[in-house]
Protein backbone atom coordinates (compact mmCIF):
# COMPACT_ATOMS: atom_id res chain seq x y z
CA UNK A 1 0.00 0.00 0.00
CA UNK A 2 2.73 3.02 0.90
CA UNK A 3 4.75 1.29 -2.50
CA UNK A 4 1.11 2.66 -4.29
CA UNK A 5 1.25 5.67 -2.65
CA UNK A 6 4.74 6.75 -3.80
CA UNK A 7 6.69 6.52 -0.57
CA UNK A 8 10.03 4.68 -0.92
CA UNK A 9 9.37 1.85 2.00
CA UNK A 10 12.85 0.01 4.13
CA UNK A 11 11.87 -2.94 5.35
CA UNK A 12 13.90 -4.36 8.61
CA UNK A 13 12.70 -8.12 9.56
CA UNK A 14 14.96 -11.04 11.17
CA UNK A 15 12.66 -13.58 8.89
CA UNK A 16 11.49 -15.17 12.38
CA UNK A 17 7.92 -15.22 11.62
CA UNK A 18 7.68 -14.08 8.51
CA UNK A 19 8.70 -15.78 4.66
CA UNK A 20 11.15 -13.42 2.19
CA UNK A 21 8.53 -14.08 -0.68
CA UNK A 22 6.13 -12.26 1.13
CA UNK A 23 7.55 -9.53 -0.54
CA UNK A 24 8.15 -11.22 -3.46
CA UNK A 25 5.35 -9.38 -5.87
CA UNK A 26 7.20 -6.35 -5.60
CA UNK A 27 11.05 -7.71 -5.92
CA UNK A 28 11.80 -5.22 -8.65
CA UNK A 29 10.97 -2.18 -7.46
CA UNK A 30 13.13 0.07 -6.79
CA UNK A 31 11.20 2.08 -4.36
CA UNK A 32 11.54 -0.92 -1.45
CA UNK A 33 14.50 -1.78 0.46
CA UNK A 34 14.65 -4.98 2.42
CA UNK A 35 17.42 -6.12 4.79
CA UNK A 36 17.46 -8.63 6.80
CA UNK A 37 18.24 -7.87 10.96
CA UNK A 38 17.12 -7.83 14.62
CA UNK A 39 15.43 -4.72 16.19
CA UNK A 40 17.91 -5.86 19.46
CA UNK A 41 20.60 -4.78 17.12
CA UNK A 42 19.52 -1.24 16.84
CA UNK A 43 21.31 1.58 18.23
CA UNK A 44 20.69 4.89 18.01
CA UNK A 45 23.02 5.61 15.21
CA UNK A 46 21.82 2.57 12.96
CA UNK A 47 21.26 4.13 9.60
CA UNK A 48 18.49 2.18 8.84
CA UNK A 49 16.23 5.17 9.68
CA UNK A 50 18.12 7.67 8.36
CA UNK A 51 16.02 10.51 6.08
CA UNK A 52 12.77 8.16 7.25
CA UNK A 53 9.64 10.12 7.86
CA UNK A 54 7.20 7.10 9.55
CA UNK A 55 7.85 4.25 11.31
CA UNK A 56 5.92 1.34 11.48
CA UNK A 57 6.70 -0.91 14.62
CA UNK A 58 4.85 -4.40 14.08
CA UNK A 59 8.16 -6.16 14.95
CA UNK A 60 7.33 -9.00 17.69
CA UNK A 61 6.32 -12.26 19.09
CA UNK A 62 2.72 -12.85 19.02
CA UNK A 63 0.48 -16.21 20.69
CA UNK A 64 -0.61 -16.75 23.93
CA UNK A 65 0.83 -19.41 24.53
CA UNK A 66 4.31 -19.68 23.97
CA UNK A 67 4.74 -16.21 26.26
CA UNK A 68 3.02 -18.40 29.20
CA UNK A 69 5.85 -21.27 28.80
CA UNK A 70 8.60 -18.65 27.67
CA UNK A 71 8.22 -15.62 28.95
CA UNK A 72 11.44 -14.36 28.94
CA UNK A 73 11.41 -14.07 25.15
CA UNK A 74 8.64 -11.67 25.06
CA UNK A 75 9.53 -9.49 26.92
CA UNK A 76 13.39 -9.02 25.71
CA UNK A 77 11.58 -8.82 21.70
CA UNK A 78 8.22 -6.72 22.95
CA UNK A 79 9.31 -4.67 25.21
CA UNK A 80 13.49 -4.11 25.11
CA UNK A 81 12.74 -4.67 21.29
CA UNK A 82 10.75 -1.88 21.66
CA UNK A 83 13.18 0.58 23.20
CA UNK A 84 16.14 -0.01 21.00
CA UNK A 85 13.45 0.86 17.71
CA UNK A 86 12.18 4.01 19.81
CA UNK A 87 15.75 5.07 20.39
CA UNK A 88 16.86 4.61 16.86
CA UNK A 89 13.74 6.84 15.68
CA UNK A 90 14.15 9.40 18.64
CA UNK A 91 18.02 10.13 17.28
CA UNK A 92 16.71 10.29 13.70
CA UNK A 93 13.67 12.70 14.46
CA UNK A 94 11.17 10.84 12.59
CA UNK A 95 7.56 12.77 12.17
CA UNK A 96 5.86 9.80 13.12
CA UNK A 97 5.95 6.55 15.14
CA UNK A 98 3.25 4.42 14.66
CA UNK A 99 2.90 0.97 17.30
CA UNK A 100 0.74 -2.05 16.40
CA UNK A 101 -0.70 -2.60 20.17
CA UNK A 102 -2.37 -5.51 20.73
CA UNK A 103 -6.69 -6.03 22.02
CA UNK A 104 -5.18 -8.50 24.46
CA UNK A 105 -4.14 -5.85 26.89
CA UNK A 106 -8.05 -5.52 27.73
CA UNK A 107 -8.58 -9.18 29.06
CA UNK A 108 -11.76 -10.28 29.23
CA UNK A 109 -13.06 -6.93 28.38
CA UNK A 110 -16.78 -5.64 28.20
CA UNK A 111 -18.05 -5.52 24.85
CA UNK A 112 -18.02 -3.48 22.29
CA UNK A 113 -14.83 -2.26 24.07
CA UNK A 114 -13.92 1.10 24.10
CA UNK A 115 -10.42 2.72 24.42
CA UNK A 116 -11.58 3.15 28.02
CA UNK A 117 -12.04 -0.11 29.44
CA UNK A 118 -9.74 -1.20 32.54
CA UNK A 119 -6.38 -2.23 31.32
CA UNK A 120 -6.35 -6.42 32.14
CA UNK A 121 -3.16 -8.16 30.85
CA UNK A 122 -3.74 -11.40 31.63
CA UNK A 123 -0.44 -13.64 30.13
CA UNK A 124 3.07 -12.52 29.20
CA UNK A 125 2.37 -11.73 25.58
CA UNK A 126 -0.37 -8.89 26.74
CA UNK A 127 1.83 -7.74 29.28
CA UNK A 128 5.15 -7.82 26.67
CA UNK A 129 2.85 -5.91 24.65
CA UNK A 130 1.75 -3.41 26.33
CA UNK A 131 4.68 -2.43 28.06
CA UNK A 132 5.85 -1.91 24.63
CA UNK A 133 3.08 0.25 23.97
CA UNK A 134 3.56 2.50 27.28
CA UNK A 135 7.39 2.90 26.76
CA UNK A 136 5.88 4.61 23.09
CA UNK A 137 3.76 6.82 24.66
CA UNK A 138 6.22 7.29 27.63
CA UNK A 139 9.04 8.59 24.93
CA UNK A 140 6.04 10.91 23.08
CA UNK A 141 5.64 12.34 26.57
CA UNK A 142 8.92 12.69 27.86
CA UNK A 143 11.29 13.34 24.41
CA UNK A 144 8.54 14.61 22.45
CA UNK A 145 8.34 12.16 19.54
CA UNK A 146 5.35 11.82 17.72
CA UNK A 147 3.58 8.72 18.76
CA UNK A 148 -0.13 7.14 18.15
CA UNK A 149 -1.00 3.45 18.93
CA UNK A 150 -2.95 1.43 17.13
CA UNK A 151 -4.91 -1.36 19.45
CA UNK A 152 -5.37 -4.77 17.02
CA UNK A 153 -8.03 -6.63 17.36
CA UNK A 154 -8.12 -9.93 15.20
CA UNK A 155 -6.26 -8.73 11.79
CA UNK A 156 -6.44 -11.54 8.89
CA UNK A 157 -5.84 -11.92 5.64
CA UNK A 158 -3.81 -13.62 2.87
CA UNK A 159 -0.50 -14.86 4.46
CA UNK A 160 -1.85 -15.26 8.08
CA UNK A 161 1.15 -17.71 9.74
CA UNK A 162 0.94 -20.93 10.91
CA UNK A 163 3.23 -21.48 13.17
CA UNK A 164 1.55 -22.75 16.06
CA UNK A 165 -1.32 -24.41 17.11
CA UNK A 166 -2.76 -21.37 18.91
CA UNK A 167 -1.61 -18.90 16.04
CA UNK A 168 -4.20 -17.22 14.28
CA UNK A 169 -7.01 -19.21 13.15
CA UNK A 170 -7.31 -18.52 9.81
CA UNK A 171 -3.95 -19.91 8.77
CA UNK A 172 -4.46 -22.85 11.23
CA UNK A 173 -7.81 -23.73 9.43
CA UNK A 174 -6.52 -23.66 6.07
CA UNK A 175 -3.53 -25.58 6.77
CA UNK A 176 -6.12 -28.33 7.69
CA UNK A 177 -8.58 -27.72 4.97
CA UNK A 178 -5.91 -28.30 1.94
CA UNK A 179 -5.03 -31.41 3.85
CA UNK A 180 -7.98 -32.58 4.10
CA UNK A 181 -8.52 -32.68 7.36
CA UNK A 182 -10.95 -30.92 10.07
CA UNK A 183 -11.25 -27.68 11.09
CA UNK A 184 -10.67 -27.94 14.70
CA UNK A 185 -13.31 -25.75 16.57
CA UNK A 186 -12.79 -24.82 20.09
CA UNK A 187 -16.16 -25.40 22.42
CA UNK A 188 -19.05 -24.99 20.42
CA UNK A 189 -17.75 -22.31 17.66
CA UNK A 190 -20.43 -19.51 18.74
CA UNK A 191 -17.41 -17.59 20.26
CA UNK A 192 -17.03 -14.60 18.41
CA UNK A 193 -14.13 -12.66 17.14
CA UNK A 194 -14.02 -8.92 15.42
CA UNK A 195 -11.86 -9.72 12.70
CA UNK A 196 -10.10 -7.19 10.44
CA UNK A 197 -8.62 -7.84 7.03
CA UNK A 198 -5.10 -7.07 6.19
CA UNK A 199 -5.81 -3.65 3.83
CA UNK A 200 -8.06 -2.43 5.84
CA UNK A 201 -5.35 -2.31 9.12
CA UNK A 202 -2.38 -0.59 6.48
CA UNK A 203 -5.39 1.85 5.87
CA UNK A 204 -5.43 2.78 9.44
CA UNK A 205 -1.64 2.73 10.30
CA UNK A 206 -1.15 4.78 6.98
CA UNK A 207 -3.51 7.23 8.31
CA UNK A 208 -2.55 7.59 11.73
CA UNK A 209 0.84 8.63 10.44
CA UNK A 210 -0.26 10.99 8.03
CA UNK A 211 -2.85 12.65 9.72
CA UNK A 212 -2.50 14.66 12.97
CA UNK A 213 -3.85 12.55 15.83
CA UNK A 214 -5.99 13.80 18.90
CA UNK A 215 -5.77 10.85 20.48
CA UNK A 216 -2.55 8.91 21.42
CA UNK A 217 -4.28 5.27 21.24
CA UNK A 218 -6.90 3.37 19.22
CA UNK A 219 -8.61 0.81 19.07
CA UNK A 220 -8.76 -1.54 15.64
CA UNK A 221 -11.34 -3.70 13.94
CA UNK A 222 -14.09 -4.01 11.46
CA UNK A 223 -17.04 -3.37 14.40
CA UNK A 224 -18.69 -5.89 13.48
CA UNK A 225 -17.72 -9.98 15.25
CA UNK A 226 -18.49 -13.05 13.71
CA UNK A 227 -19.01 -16.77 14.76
CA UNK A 228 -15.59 -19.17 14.45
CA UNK A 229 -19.00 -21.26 13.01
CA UNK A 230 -19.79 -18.85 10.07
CA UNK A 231 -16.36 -18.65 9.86
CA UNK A 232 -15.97 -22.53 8.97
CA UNK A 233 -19.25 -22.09 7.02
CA UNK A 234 -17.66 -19.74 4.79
CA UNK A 235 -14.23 -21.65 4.46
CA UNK A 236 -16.41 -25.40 3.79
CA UNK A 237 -15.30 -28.36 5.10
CA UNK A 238 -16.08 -31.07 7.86
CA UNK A 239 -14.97 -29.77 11.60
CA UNK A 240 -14.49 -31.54 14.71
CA UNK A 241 -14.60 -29.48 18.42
CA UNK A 242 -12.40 -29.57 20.86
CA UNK A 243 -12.56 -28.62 24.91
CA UNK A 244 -12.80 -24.96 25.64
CA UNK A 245 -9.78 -23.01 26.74
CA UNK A 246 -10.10 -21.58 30.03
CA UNK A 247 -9.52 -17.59 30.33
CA UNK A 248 -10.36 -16.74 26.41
CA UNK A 249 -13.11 -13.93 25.85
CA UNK A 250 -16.67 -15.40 24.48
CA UNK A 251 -16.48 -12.14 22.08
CA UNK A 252 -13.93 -9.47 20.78
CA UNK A 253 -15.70 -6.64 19.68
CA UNK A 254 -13.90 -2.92 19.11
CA UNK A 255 -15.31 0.09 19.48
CA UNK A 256 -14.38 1.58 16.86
CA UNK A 257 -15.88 5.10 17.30
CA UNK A 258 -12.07 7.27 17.95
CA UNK A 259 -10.14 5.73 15.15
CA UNK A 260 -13.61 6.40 12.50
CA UNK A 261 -14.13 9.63 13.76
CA UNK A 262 -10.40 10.94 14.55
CA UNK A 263 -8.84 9.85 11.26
CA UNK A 264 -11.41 9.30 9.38
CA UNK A 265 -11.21 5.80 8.36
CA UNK A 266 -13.53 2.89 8.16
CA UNK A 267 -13.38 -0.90 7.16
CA UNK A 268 -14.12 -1.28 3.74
CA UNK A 269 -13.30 -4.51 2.71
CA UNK A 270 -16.21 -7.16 3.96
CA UNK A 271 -15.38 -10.56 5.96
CA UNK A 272 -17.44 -12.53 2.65
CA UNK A 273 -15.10 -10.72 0.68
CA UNK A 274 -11.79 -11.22 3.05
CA UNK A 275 -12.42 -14.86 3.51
CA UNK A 276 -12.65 -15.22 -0.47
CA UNK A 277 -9.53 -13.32 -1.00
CA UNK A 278 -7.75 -15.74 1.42
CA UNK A 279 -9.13 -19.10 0.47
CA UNK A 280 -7.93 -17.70 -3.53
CA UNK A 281 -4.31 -17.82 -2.29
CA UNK A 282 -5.04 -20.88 -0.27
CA UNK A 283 -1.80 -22.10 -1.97
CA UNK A 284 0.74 -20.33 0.45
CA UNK A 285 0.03 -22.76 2.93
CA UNK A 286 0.71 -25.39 1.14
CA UNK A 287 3.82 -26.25 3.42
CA UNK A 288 2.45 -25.46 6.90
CA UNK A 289 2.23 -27.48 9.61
CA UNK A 290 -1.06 -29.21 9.70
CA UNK A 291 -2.68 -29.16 13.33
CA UNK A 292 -5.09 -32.23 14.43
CA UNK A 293 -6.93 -32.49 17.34
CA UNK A 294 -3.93 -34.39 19.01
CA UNK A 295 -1.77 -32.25 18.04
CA UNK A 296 -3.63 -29.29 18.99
CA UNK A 297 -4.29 -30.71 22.52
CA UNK A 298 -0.32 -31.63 22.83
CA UNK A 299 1.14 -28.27 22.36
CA UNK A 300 -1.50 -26.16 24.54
CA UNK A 301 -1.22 -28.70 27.38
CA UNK A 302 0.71 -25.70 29.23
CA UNK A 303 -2.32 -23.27 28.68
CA UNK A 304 -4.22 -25.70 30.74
CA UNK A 305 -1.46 -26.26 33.42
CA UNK A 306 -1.44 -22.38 33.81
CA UNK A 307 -4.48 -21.78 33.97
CA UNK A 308 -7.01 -24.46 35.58
């Protein structure tokens, strides 16, 4: 999207969590700059943000999880990770850093949920996170750099990963369905989450850097939840449930009143239409993981051990 906008784009990723090819569609252009590195590495004079007007900080771990077993790791990537890329920016004056905060700091939040709601960071990933998101809007207050954050809710879209078997859902499901197998439902499916498709979040990050924000923090999603059942309805396929997971919200839902009215953006792309796009490039998951009920109940044994 900022490639079709004219801006020249740098791109700084260790490749942990993400594939090279991701990029691969616009290899040739001249306008994007890739290299390959650790935010940890960053220091203050690291010329990677030299001459750069906006920074986009979605550098992370992400999954429940994985934080609960090894914490330690989130918080050295989320929140240190966080401080050596606010540094680097601070030294190069940039007009704009923009931090992809995550819904999880709310907990098991009131719904809709406003930018309001009691702060609940219930497992080391929400906590990482948030932290991250505080030392942000502790360097806008204290060195004066511009700073808005943008609260995800449940972003999706055509190369969601797969690499776990509480990752996001969407690559998770269609690992299973080009293999054939079930889509593994937790409980009965009625749980609902606000999902957001991928253009619609750039939309939002592209205009909280442009614009001039009133408010430091937002909240991010479509507005609108729907059923991990209508959800399996529109991917097709045979589904099997598993137990519920204690300590997971029966809905997400974001207010998304600040972020509409502030910037002036809205979700434009519907979840039909996002689901379509995604199963149409079902083929980058051809190679995932595929996660079976076994499997599935294996590798979140700890979630239960943590919290039961």
């Amino acid at each position: 999207m900022l490639l079709d906008l004219g801006y020249r784009v740098r791109v700084l990723d260790d490749l942990s969590n993400g594939k090279l090819e991701n990029l691969s569609h616009n290899e040739n252009n001249e306008h994007l700059v890739f290299e390959q590195g650790n935010i940890l590495d960053l220091t203050e004079s690291s010329r990677i943000m030299e001459g750069v007007d906006y920074v986009f900080h979605f550098a992370g771990l992400g999954d429940i999880v994985p934080s609960i077993v090894h914490p330690e790791q989130y918080f050295t990537v989320n929140a240190l990770g966080t401080l050596k890329v606010l540094q680097c920016a601070k030294s190069f004056h940039v007009k704009k850093f923009v931090y992809a905060a995550s819904s999880s700091c709310y907990g098991l939040a009131e719904v809709p949920t406003t930018e309001s709601n009691p702060i609940d960071t219930r497992y080391p990933y929400a906590l990482s996170k948030f932290q991250g998101e505080q030392m942000a809007l502790h360097w806008k207050k204290v060195y004066g750099l511009p700073v808005a954050t943008i609260r995800i809710f449940n972003a999706y879209g055509p190369r969601s990963k797969t690499s776990g078997a509480y990752g996001a859902v969407f690559g998770v499901f269609l690992a299973q369905k080009l293999a054939g197998k079930p889509f593994t439902i937790v409980g009965d499916g009625s749980q609902s989450r606000d999902f957001l498709y991928a253009t619609d979040v750039a939309r939002a990050f592209v205009a909280a850097a442009e614009k001039e924000t009133s408010y430091e923090y937002y909240n991010l999603g479509s507005g609108a939840p729907k059923t991990i059942k209508y959800l399996v309805e529109l991917l097709g396929g045979d589904s099997v449930n598993i137990p519920d997971r204690p300590g997971e919200p029966k809905c997400t839902w974001a207010d998304i009143g600040r972020i509409s009215t502030d910037l002036g953006w809205t979700p434009e792309v519907s979840f039909e239409l996002g689901v379509r796009n995604v199963l149409d490039n079902i083929d980058y998951w051809k190679d995932a993981p595929v996660w079976t009920v076994n499997s599935i109940n294996e590798a979140t044994s700890e979630w239960f051990k943590y919290l039961t």
